[in-house]
Protein backbone atom coordinates (compact mmCIF):
# COMPACT_ATOMS: atom_id res chain seq x y z
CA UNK A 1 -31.94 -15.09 12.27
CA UNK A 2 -28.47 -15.79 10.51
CA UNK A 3 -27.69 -12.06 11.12
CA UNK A 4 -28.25 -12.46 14.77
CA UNK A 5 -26.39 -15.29 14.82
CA UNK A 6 -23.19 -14.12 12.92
CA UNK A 7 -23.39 -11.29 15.60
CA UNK A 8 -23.85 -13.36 18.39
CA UNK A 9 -20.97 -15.48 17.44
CA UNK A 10 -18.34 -12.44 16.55
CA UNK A 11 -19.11 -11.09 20.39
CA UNK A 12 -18.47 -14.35 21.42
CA UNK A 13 -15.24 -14.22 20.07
CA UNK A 14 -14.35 -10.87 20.95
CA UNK A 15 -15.50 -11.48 24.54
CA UNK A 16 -12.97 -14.33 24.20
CA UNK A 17 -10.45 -12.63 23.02
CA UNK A 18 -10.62 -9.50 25.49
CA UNK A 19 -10.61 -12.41 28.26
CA UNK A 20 -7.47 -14.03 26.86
CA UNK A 21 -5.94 -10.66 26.91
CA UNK A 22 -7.06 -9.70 30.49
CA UNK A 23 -6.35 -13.08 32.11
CA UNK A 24 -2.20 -12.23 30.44
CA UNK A 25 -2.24 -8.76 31.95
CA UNK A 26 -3.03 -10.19 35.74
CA UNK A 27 -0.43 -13.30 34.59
CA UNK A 28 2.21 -10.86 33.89
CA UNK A 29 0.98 -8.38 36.94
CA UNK A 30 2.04 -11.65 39.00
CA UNK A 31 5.23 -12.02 37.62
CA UNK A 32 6.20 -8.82 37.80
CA UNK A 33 5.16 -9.79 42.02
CA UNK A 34 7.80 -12.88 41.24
CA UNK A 35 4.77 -15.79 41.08
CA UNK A 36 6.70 -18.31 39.56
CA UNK A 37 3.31 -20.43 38.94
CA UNK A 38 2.27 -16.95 36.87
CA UNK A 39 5.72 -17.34 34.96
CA UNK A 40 4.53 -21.41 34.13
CA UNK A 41 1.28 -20.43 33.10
CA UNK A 42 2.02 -17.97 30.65
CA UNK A 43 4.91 -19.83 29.40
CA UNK A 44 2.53 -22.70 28.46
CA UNK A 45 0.02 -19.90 26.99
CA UNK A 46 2.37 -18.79 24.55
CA UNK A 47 5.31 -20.87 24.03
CA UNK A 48 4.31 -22.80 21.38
CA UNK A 49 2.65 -19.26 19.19
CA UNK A 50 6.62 -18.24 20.06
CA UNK A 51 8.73 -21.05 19.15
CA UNK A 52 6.76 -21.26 15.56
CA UNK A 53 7.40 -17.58 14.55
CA UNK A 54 10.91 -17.59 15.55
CA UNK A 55 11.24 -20.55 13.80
CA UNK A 56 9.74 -19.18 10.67
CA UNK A 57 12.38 -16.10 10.97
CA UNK A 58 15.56 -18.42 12.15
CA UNK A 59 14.98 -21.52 9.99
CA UNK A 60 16.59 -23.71 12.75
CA UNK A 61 14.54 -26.01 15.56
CA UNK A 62 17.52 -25.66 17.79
CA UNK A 63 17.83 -22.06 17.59
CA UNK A 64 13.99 -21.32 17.83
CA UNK A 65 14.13 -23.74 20.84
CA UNK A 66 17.02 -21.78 22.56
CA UNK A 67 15.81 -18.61 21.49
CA UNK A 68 12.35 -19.03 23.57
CA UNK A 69 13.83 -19.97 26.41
CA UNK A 70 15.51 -16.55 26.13
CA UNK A 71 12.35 -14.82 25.19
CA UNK A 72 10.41 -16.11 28.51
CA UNK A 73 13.32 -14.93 30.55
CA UNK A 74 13.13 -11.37 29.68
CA UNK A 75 9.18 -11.26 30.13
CA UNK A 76 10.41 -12.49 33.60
CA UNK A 77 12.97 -10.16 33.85
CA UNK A 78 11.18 -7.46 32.52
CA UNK A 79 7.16 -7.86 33.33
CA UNK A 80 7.45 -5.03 35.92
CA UNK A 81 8.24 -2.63 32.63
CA UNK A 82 5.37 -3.37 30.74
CA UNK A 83 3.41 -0.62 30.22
CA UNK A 84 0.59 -2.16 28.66
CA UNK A 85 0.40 0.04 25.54
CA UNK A 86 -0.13 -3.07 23.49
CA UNK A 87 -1.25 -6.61 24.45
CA UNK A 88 0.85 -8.71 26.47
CA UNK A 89 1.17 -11.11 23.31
CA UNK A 90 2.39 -8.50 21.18
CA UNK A 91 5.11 -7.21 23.44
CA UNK A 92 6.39 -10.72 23.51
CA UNK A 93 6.37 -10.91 20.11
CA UNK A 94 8.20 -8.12 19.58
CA UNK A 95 11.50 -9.75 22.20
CA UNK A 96 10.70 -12.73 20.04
CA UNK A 97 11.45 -10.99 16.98
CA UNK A 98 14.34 -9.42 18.17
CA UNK A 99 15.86 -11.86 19.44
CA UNK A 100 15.63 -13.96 15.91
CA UNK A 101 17.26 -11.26 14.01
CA UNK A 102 20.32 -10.73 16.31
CA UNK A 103 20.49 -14.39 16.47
CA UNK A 104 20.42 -14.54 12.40
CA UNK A 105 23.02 -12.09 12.69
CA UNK A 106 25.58 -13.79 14.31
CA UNK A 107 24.97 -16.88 11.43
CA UNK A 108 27.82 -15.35 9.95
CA UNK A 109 29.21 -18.93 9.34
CA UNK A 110 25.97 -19.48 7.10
CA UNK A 111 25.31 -16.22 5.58
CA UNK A 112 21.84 -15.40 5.74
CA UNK A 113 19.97 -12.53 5.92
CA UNK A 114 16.64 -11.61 6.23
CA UNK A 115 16.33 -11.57 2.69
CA UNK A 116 17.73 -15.23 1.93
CA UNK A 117 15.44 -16.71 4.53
CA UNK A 118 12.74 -16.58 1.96
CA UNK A 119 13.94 -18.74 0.30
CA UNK A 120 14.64 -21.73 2.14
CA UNK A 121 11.69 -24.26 3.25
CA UNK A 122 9.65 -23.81 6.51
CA UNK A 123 9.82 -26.94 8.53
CA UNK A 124 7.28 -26.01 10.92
CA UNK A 125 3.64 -26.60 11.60
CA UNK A 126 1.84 -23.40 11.15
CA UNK A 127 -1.72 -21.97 10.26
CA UNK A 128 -1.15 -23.52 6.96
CA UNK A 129 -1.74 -26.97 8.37
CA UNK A 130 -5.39 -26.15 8.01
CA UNK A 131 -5.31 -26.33 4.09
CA UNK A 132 -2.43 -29.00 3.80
CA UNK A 133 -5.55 -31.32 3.89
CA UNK A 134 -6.59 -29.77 0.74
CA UNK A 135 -4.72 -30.07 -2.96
CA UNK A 136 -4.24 -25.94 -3.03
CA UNK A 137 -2.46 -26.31 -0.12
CA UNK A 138 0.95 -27.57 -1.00
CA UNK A 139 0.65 -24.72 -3.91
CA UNK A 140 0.30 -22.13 -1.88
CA UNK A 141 3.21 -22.93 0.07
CA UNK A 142 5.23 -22.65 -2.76
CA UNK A 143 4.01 -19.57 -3.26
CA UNK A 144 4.47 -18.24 0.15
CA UNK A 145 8.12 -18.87 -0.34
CA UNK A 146 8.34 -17.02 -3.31
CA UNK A 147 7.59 -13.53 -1.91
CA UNK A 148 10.02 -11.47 -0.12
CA UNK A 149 11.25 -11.67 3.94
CA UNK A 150 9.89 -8.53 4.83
CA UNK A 151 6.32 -9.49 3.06
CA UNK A 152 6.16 -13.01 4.38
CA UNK A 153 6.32 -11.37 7.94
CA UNK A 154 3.71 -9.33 7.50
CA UNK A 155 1.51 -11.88 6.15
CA UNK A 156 2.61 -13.86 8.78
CA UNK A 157 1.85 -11.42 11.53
CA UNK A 158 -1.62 -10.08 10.54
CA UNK A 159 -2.86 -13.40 8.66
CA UNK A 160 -1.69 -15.75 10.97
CA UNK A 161 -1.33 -14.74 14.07
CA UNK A 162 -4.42 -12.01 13.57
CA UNK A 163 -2.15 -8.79 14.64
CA UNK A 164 -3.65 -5.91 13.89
CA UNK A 165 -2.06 -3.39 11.54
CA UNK A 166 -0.55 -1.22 14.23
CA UNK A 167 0.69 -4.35 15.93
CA UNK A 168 2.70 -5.45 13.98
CA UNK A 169 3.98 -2.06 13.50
CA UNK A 170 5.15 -2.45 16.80
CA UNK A 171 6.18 -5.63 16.58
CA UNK A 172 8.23 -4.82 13.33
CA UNK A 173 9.49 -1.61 14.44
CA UNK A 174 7.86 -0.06 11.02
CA UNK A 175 5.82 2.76 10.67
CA UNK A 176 1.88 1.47 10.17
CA UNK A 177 1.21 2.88 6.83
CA UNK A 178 4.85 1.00 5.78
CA UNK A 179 2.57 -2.52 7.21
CA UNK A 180 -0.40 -1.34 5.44
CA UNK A 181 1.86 -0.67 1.88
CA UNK A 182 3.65 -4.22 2.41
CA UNK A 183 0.18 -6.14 3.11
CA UNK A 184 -0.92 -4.45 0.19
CA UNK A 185 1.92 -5.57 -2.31
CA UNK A 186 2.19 -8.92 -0.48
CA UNK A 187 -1.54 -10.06 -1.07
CA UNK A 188 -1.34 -9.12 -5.16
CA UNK A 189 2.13 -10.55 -5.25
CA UNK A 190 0.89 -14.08 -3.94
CA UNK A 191 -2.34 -14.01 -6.53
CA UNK A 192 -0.10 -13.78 -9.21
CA UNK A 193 2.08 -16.34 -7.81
CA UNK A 194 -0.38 -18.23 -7.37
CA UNK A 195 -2.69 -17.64 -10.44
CA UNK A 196 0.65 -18.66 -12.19
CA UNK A 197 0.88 -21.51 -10.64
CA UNK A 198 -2.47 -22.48 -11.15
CA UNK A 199 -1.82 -22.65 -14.97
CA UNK A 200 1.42 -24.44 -14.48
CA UNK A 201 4.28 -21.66 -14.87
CA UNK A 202 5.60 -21.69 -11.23
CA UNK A 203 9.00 -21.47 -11.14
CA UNK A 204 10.55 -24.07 -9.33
């Protein structure tokens, strides 16, 4: 019965899921038509998944906030191009991402890089507001911050926002086994960190 159950409830979801991804093709089919009230409706699907991941590569509200209006104008721009080799949220994903780098890049003023990112705290709400209600939750923040830019994307892509390995290949603009050796190192790297923190040795 529990087996039937735990099926019945995974083809639930993927039945959701497929929906969700059918229901942005047509949205984006529309746009590509010029339906503005497509344009609104995907714009209020996505926005907020957007604003939090360029905000997690960009460190800055007002950047992330300028930067998605950018993003939603070239899946305007550019939704008769799609060629649907991916879903429609990975592909804007993927203008989100690059737009957050080039953006980064032009910090000079600040110096950043992808690399001292990091380091710095993440203001935003993310998936990790699900365990902030828990003690572990605050320590595995820490943690988080503690591994490298390129790993923290990767966790970020296929942990939180459930990409599959080849998408966020795409997304990355890395070759899939390179996602695959990153997710690997990533995961024991944060069980140390956090085994270590655990007994009281984080490093502050």
């Amino acid at each position: 019965m529990q087996t039937a159950r735990a099926i019945s409830a995974t083809t639930a979801l993927g039945l959701s899921a497929l929906h969700a991804e059918n229901t942005d093709k047509a949205l984006l089919d529309a746009i590509a038509r010029g339906e503005r009230r497509a344009m609104t409706q995907l714009y209020n699907r996505h926005n907020v998944r957007v604003y939090r991941f360029i905000l997690r590569l960009a460190r800055s509200e007002t950047v992330a906030e300028e930067l998605v209006s950018e993003v939603f104008l070239d899946v305007w721009r550019q939704a008769g191009r799609f060629e649907q080799r991916s879903q429609v949220s990975t592909w804007i994903l993927a203008i989100a991402r690059n737009k957050a780098i080039s953006a980064m890049r032009r910090r000079q003023d600040e110096e950043l890089d992808e690399d001292a990112l990091a380091m710095v705290e993440d203001p935003c709400d993310d998936p990790e507001e699900a365990l902030e209600k828990t003690e572990r939750s605050a320590l595995l923040r820490k943690c988080l911050q503690q591994l490298s830019a390129a790993h923290r994307e990767i966790i970020d892509l296929v942990y939180y926002h459930e990409k599959t390995v080849e998408e966020a290949a795409e997304i990355t603009g890395i070759p899939a086994a390179t996602v695959k050796t990153r997710m690997y190192y990533a995961r024991q790297q944060l069980a140390a960190l956090v085994e270590k923190a655990e007994a009281g040795h984080l490093v502050s």
